[in-house]
Protein backbone atom coordinates (compact mmCIF):
# COMPACT_ATOMS: atom_id res chain seq x y z
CA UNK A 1 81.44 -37.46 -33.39
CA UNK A 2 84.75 -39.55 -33.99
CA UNK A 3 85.18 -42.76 -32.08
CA UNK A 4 87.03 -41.21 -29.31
CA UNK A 5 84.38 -39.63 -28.70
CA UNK A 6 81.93 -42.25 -28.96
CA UNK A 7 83.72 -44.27 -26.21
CA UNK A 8 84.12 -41.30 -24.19
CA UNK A 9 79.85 -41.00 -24.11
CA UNK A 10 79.90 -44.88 -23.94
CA UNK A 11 82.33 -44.82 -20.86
CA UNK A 12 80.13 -41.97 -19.39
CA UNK A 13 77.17 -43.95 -20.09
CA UNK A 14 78.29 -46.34 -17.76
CA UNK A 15 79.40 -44.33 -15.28
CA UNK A 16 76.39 -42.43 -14.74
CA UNK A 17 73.69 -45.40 -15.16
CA UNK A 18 76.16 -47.73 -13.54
CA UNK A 19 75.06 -50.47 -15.95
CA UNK A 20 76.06 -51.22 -19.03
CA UNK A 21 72.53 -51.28 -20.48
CA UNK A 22 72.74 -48.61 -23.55
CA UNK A 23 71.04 -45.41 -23.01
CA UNK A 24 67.54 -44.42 -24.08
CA UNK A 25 67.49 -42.30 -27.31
CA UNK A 26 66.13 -39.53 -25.51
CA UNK A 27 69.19 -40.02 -23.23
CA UNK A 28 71.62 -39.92 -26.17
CA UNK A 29 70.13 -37.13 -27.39
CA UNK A 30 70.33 -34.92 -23.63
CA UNK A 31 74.27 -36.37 -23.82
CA UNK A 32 75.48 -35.25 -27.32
CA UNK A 33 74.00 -31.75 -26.22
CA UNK A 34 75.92 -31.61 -23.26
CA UNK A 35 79.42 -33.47 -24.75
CA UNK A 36 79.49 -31.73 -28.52
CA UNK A 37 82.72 -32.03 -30.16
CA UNK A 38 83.90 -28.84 -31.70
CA UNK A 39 84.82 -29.63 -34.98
CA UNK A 40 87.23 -26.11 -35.64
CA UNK A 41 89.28 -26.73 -32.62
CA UNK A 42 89.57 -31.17 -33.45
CA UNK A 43 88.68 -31.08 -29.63
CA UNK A 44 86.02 -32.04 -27.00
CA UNK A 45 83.61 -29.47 -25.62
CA UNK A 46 84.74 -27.79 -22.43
CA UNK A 47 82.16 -28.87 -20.86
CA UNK A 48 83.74 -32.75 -20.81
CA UNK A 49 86.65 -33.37 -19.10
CA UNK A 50 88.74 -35.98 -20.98
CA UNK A 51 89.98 -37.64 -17.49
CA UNK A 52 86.40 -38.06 -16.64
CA UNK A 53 87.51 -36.13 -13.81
CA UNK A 54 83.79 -33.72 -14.07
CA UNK A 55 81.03 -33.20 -16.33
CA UNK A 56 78.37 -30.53 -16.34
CA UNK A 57 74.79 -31.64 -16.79
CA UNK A 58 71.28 -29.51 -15.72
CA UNK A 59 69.40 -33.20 -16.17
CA UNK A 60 69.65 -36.40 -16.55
CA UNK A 61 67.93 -39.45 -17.00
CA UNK A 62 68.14 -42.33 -14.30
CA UNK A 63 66.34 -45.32 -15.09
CA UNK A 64 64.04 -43.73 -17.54
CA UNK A 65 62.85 -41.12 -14.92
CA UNK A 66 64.43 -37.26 -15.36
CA UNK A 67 66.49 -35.66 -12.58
CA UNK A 68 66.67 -32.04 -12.59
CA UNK A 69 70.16 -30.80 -10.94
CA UNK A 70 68.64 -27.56 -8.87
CA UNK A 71 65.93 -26.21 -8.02
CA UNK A 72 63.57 -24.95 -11.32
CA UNK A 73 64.33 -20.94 -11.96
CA UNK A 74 60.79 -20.15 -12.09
CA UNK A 75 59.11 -16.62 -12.26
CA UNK A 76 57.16 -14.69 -9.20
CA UNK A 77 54.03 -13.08 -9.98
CA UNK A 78 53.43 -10.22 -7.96
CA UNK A 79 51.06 -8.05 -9.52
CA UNK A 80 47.77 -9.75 -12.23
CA UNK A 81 45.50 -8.06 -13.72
CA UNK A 82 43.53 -9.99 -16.73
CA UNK A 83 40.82 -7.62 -18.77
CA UNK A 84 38.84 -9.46 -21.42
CA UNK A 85 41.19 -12.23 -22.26
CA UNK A 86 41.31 -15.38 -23.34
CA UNK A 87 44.60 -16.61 -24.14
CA UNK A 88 46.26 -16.38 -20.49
CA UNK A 89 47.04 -19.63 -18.91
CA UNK A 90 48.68 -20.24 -15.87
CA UNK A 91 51.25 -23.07 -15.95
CA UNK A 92 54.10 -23.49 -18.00
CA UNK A 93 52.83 -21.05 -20.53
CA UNK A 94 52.52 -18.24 -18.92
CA UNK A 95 55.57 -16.25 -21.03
CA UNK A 96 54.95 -12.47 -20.17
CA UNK A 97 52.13 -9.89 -18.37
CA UNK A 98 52.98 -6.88 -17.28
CA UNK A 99 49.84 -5.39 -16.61
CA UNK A 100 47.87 -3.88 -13.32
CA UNK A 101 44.97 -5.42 -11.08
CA UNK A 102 42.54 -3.30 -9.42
CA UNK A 103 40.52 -4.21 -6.99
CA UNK A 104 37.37 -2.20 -7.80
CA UNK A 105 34.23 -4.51 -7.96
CA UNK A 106 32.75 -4.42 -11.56
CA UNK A 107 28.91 -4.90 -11.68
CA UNK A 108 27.44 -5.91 -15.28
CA UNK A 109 24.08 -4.58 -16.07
CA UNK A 110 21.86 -6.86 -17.15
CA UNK A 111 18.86 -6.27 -20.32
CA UNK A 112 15.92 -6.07 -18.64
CA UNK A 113 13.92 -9.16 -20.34
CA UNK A 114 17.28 -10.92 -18.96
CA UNK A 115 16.78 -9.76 -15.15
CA UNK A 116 13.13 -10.93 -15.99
CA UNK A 117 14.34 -14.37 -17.28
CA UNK A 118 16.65 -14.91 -14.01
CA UNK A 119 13.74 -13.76 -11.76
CA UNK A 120 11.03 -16.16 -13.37
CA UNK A 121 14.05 -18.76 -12.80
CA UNK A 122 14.37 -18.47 -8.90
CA UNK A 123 10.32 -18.57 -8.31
CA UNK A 124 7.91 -21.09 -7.88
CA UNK A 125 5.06 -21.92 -9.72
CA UNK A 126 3.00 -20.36 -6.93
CA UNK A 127 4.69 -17.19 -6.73
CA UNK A 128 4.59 -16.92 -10.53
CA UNK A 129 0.91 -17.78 -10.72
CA UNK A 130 0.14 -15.07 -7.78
CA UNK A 131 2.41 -12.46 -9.87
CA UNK A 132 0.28 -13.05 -12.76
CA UNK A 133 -3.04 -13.37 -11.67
CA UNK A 134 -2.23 -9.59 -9.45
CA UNK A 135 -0.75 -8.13 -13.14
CA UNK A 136 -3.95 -8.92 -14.59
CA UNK A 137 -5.84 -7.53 -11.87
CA UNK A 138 -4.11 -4.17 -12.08
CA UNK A 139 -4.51 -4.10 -15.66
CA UNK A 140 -8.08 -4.68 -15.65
CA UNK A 141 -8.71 -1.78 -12.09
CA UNK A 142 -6.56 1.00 -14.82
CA UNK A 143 -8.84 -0.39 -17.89
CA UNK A 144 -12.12 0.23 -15.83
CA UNK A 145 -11.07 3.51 -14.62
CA UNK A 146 -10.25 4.74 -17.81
CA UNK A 147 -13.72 3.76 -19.24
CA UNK A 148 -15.29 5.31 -16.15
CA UNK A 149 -13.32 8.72 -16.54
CA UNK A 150 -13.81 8.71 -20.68
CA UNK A 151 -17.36 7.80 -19.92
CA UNK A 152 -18.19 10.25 -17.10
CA UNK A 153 -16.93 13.09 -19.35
CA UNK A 154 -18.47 12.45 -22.25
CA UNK A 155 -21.94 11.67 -20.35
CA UNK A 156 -21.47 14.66 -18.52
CA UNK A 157 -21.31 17.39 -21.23
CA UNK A 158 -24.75 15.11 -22.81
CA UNK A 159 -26.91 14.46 -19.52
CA UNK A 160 -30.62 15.14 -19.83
CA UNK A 161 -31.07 17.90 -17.05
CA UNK A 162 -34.03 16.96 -15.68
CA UNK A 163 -34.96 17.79 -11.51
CA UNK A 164 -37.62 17.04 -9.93
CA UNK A 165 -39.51 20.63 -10.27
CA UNK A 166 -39.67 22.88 -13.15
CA UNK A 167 -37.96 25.98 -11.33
CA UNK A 168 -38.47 25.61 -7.57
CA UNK A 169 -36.39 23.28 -5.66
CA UNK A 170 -37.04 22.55 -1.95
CA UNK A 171 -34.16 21.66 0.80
CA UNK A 172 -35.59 17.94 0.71
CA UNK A 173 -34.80 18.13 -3.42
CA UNK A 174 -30.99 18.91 -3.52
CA UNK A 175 -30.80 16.75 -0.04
CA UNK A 176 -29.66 19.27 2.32
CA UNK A 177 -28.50 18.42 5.68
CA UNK A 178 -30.72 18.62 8.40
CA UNK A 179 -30.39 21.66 10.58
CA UNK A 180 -32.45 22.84 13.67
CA UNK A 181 -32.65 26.82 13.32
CA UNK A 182 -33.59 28.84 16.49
CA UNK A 183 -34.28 32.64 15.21
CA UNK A 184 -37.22 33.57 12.94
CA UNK A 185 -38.28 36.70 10.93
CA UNK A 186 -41.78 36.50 12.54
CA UNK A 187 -41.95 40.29 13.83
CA UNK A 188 -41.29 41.83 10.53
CA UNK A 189 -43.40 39.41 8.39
CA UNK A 190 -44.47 39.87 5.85
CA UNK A 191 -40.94 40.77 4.50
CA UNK A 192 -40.29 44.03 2.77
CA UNK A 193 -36.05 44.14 1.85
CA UNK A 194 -35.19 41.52 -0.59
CA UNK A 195 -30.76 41.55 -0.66
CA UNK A 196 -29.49 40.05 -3.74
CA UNK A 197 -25.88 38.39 -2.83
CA UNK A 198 -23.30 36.15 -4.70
CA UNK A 199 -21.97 33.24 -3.91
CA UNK A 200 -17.74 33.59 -5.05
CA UNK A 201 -17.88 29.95 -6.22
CA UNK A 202 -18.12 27.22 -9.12
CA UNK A 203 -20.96 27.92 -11.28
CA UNK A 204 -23.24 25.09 -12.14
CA UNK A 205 -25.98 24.98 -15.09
CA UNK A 206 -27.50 21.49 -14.60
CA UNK A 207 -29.79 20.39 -11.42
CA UNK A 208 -27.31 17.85 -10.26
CA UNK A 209 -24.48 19.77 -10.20
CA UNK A 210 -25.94 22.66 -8.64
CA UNK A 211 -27.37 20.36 -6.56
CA UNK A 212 -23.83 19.41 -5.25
CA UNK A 213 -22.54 22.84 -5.45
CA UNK A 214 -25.21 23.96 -2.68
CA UNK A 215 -24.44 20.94 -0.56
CA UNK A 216 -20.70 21.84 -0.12
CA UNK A 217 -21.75 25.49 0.59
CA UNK A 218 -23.38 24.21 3.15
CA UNK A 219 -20.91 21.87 4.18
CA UNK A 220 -18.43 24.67 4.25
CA UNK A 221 -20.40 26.81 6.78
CA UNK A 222 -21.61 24.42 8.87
CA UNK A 223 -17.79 22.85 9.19
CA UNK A 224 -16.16 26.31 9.28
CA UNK A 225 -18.76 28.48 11.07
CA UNK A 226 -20.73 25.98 12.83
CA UNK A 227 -24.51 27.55 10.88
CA UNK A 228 -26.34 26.65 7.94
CA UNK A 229 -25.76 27.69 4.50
CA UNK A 230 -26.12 31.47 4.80
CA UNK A 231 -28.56 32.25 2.12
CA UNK A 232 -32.98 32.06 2.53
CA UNK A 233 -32.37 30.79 -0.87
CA UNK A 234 -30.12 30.57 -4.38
CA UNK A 235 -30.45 30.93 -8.25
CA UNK A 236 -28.62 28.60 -9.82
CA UNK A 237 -26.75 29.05 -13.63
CA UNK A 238 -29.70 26.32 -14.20
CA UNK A 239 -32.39 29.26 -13.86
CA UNK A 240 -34.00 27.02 -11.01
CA UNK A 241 -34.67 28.56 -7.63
CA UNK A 242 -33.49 26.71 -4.81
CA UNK A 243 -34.29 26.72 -1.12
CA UNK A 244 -31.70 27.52 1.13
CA UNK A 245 -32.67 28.14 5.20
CA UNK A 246 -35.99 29.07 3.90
CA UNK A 247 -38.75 31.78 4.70
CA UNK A 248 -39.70 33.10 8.15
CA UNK A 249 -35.42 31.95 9.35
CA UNK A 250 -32.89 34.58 10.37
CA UNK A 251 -30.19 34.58 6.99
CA UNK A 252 -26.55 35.22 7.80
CA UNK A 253 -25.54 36.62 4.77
CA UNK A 254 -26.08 40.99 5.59
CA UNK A 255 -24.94 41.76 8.90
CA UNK A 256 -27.45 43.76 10.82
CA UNK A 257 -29.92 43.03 8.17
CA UNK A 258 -31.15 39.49 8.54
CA UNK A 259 -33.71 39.90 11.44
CA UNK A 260 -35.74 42.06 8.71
CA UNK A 261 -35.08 40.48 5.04
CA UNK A 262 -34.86 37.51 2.58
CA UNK A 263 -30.91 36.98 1.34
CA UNK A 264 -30.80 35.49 -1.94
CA UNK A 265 -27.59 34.51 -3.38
CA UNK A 266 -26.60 34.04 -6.62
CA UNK A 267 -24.07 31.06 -7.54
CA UNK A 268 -21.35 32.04 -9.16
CA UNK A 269 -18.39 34.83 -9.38
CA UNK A 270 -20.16 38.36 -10.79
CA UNK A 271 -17.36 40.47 -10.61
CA UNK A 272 -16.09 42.15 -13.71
CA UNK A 273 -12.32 41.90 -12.05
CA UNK A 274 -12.65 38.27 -11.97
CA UNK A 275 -11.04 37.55 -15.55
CA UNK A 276 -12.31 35.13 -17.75
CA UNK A 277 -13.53 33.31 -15.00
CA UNK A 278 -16.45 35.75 -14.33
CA UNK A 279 -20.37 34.61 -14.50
CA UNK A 280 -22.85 36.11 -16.61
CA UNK A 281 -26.53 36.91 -15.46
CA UNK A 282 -28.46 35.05 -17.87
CA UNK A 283 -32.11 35.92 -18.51
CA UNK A 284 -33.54 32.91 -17.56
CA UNK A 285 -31.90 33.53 -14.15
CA UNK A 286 -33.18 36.94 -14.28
CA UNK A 287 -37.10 35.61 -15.01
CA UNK A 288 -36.87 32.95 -12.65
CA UNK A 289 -36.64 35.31 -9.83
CA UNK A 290 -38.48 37.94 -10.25
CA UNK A 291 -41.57 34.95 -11.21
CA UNK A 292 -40.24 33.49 -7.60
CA UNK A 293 -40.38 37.00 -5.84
CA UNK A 294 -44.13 37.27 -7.49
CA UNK A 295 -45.02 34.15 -6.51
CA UNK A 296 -43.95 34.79 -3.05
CA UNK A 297 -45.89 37.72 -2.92
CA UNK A 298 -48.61 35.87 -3.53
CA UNK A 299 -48.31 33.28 -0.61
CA UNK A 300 -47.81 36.05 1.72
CA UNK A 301 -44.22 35.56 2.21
CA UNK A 302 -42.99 39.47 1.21
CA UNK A 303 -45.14 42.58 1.15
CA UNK A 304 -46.62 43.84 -2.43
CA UNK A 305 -44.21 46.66 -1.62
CA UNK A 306 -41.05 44.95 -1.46
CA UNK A 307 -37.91 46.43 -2.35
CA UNK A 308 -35.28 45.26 -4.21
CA UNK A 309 -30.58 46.20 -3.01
CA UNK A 310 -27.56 44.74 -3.79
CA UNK A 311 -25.25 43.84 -0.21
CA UNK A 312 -23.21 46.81 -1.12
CA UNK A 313 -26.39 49.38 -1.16
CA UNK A 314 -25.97 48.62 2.91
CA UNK A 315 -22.31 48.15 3.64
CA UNK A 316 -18.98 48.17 2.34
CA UNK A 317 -18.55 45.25 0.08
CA UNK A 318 -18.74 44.19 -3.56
CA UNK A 319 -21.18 41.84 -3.55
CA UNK A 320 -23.01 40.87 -5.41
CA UNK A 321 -20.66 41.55 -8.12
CA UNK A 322 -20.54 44.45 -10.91
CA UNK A 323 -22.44 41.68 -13.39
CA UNK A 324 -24.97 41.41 -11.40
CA UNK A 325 -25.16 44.54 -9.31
CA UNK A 326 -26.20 46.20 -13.03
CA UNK A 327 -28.48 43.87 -14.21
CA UNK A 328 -30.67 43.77 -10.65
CA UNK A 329 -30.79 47.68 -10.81
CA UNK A 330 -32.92 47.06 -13.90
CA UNK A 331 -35.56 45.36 -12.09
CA UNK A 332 -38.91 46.96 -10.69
CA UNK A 333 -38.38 47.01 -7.20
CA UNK A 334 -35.18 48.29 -7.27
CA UNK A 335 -34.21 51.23 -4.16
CA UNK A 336 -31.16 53.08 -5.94
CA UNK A 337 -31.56 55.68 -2.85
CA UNK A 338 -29.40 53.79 -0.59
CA UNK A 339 -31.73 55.76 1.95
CA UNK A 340 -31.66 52.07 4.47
CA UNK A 341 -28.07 52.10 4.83
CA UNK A 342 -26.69 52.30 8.17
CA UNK A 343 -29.94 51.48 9.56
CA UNK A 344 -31.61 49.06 11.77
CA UNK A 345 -34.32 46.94 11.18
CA UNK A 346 -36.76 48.30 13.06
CA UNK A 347 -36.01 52.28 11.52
CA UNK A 348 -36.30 50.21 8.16
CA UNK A 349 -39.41 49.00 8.67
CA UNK A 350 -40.89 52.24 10.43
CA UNK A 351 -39.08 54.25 6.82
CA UNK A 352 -41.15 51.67 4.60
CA UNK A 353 -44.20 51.85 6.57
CA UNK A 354 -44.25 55.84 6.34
CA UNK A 355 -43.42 55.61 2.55
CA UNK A 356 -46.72 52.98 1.36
């Protein structure tokens, strides 16, 4: 800058401070920007009029303190949207984002020992206490009933069968439920037809579960049918003999033929159609009763003459089962005549009476 125009700025200086105090040098540095002397053209910028007359100026400084001519040309933000960032800041630095916002609602899931962590953080000590001391107590309820399952399974298959009789097992024994009966086989006593039945259910071959097995039987019946457990008595898969309504009480188990005969039932499923599920006569079973039939013989209970049918040798059904249908036909005092079907009891026992 030559000297005219250093005493052009120095003029202006005073002019727009109205002192004659020298500018700042942050001053003199706004006004050589604005009043630059073009050095090709040996002339003053346009922007400075040599009569003073105007000057052009976006700031300057007045006592120290800046003056901006105009309002600041600052951006609009209409539309923000910010994804995993940083580096955006809002101010005078914000250059550029061009980018959209939606509004959807983002929800972060959390690791799970980290929603346990913020949990255990907005409890009490109480509440935490209580949580643990109910953990532990479900831990140790599963723990027992494993040992209790694990234990009853393997005790089960090695239990000691032991019942209170060798072979003959009374009502009181397998703790039947108590039942007040009001027909009796007195007029045809002693008895002469023996029917041999099954039962169509879970076999058992140990006291206390056949034991149990009779109980629901009768449960069944007396919940279903409103009557005692149908059979006079029943051969377990034990071998043992047990006592069901008894001797000298009306059976259900043969219509038409329980006035005049002693229904025993065998537990289990004997028919050959049953699949793999189907029970076995087993010898013991077999010796059992025919030592029980003897033995009742011998207290009086059936006639020296008795005879021996399956349920279907006197109506239509397949009891007791083709197992057990051929091994009774093997037995002494087996009828294979059929000649009592279809008949009463009192043409039975006149037809046995005429045949001793």
């Amino acid at each position: 800058m030559d000297g005219a125009s250093r005493d052009s700025a120095d003029e202006l200086n005073c002019r727009v401070r109205g002192t004659k105090k020298p500018l700042s040098r942050r001053s003199e540095f706004i006004m050589a920007a604005m009043l630059w002397y073009d050095a090709d053209t040996n002339r003053m910028s346009p922007s400075y009029n040599r009569n003073y007359g105007s000057y052009t100026a976006e700031m300057v400084d007045l006592d120290d303190q800046p003056i901006v001519n105009g309002p600041p040309n600052m951006p609009t933000i209409n539309n923000l949207s910010v994804t995993r960032s940083s580096r955006v800041h809002f101010g005078p630095k914000i250059t550029n984002v061009n980018q959209t916002v939606h509004s959807t609602e983002v929800i972060k899931d959390l690791p799970m020992s980290t929603y346990l962590c913020n949990i255990l953080k907005s409890t009490t000590l109480t509440e935490r206490l209580s949580c643990i001391v109910a953990t532990v107590a479900v831990i140790i309820c599963i723990i027992v009933l494993i040992v209790y399952v694990m234990t009853g399974f393997k005790t089960g298959s090695n239990t000691v069968d032991v019942a209170p009789h060798e072979w003959n097992i009374t009502k009181e024994m397998w703790l039947a439920h108590p039942y007040n009966y009001t027909e009796t086989t007195k007029e045809f006593q002693p008895i002469k037809l023996v029917i041999i039945q099954h039962t169509v259910s879970t076999e058992c071959h140990k006291f206390i579960r056949c034991a149990a097995e009779i109980r629901n039987i009768q449960s069944w019946y007396l919940r279903e049918y409103n009557y005692d457990i149908p059979y006079n008595f029943l051969v377990g898969n034990d071998g043992r003999i047990y006592e069901g309504r008894g001797w000298g009480i009306v059976g259900a188990h043969t219509k038409f033929y329980n006035r005049c005969s002693v229904g025993i039932g065998f537990i289990g499923d004997y028919r050959e159609d049953a699949g793999t599920q189907h029970t076995k006569v087993t010898q013991l079973q077999v010796n059992r009763t025919l030592m029980f039939l003897e033995a009742s013989v011998e207290e009086g209970h059936l006639d020296p003459n008795y005879v021996v049918m399956g349920a279907k040798d006197l109506q239509s059904t397949e009891s007791p089962g083709a197992n057990l249908y051929k091994a009774i036909q093997q037995w002494p005092h087996y009828d294979d005549n059929k000649r009592y079907r279809n008949k009463t009891c009192e043409e039975i026992w006149v037809m046995m009476v005429e045949n001793y």
